[in-house]
C-alpha atoms as a PDB file:
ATOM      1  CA  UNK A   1     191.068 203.951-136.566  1.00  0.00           C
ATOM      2  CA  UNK A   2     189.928 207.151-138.168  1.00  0.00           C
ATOM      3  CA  UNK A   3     186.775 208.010-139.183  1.00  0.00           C
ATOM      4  CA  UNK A   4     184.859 210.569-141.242  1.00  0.00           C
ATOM      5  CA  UNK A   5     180.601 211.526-141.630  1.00  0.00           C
ATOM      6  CA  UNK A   6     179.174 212.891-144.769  1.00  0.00           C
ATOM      7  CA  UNK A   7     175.758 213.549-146.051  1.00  0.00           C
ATOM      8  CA  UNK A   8     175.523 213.641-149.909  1.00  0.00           C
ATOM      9  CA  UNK A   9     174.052 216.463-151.117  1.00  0.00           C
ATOM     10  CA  UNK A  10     174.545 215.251-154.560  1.00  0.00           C
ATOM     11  CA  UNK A  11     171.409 214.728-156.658  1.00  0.00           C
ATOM     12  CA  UNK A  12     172.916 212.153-158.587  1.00  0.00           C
ATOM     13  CA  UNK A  13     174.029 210.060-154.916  1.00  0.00           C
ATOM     14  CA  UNK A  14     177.231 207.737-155.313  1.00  0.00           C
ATOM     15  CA  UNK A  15     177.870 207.590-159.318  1.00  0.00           C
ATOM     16  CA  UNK A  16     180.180 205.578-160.765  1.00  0.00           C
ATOM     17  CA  UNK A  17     182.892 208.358-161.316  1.00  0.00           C
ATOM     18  CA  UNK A  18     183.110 209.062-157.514  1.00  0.00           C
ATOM     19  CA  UNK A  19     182.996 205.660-156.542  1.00  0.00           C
ATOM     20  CA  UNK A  20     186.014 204.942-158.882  1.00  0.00           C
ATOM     21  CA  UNK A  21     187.722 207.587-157.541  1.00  0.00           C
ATOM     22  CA  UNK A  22     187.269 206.857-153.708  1.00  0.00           C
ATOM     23  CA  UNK A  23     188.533 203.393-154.321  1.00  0.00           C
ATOM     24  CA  UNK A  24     191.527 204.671-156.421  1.00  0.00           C
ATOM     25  CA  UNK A  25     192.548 207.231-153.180  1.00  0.00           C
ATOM     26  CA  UNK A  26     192.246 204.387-150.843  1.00  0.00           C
ATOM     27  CA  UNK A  27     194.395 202.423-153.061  1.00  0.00           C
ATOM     28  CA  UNK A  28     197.386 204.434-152.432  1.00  0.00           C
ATOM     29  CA  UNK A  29     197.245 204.142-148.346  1.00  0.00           C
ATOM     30  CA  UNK A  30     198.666 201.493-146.290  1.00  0.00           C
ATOM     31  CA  UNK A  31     195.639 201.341-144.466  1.00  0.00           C
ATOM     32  CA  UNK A  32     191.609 199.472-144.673  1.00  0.00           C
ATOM     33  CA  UNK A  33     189.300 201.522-145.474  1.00  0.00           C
ATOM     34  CA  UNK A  34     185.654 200.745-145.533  1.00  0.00           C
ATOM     35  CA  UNK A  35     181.959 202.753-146.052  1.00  0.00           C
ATOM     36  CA  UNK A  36     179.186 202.360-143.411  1.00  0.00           C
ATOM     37  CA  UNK A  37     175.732 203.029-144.056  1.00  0.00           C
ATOM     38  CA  UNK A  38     172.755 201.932-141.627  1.00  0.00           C
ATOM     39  CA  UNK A  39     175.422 200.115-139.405  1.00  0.00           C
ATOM     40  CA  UNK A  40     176.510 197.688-142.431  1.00  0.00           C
ATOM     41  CA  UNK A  41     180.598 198.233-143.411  1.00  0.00           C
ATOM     42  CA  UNK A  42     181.572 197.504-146.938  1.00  0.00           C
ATOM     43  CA  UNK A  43     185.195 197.733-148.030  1.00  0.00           C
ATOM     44  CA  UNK A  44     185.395 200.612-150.381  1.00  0.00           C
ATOM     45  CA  UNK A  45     187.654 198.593-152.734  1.00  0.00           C
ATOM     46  CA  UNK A  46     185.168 196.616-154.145  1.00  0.00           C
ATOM     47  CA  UNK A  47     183.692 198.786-156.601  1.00  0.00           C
ATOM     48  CA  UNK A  48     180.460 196.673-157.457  1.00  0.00           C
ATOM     49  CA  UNK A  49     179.874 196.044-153.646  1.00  0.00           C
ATOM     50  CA  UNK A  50     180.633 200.038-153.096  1.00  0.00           C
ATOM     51  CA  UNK A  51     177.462 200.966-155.943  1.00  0.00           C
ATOM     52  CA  UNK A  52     175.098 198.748-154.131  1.00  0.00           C
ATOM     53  CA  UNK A  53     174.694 200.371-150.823  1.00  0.00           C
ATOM     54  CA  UNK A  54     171.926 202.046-152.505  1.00  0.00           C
ATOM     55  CA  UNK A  55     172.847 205.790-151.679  1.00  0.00           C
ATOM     56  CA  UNK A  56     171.008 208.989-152.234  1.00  0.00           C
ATOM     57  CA  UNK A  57     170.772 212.695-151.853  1.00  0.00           C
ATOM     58  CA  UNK A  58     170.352 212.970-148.095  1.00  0.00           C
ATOM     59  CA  UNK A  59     171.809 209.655-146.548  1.00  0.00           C
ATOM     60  CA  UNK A  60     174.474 210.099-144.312  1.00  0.00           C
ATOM     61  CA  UNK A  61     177.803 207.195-144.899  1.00  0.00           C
ATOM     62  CA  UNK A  62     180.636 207.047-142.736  1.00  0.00           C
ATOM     63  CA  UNK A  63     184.009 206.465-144.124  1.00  0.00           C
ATOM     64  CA  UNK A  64     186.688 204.378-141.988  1.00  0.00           C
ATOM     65  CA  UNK A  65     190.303 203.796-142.277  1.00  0.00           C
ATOM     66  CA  UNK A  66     192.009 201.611-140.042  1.00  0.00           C
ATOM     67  CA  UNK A  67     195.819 201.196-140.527  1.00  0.00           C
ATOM     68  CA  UNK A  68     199.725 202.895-140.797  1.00  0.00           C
ATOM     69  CA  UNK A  69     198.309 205.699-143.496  1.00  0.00           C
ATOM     70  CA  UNK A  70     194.657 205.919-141.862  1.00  0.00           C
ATOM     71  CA  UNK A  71     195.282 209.582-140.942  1.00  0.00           C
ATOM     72  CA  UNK A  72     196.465 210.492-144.402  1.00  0.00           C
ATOM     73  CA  UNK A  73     193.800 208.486-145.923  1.00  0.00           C
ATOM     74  CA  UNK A  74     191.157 209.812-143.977  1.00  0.00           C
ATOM     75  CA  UNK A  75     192.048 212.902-144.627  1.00  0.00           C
ATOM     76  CA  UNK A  76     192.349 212.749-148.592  1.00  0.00           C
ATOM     77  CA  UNK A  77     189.180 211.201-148.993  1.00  0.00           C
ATOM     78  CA  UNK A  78     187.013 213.554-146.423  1.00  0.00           C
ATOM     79  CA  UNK A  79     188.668 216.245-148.789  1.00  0.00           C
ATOM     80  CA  UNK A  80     187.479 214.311-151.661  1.00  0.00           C
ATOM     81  CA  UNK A  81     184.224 214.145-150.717  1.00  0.00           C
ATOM     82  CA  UNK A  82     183.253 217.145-149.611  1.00  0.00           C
ATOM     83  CA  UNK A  83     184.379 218.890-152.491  1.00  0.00           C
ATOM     84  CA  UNK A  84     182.477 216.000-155.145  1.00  0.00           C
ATOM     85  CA  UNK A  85     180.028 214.724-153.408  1.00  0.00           C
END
């Protein structure tokens, strides 16, 4: 199991475009992959579930991946995120 932190800094918290985009990278890994926020997990692949969490400039979400491409995946989306969210 891998895990990664993030705070968004981004005014406009988690939009629909990064959402998307999160759920397509973790598409492509052999691996779960959820977001925690306030100790609840949600599996990132369910896009409606994903918008929900109620996110904004300032909260912190941890991203998890937990299976044979967790490193990879971890990896992609931390990169992802820091550099759009």
């Amino acid at each position: 199991m891998k895990e990664f932190s993030y705070t968004i800094t981004n005014e406009y918290d988690l939009a629909a475009k990064p959402a998307f985009d999160l759920i397509k990278l973790a598409g492509e890994h052999d691996c779960r992959t959820y977001v925690v926020k306030n100790d609840h997990a949600t599996d990132i692949k369910k896009l409606f579930i994903l918008l929900s969490i109620g996110t904004k400039c300032g909260d912190t979400i941890k991203f998890v991946t937990d299976g044979v491409d967790e490193k990879s995946a971890i990896d992609k989306i931390g990169k992802y995120v820091s550099c759009n969210m």
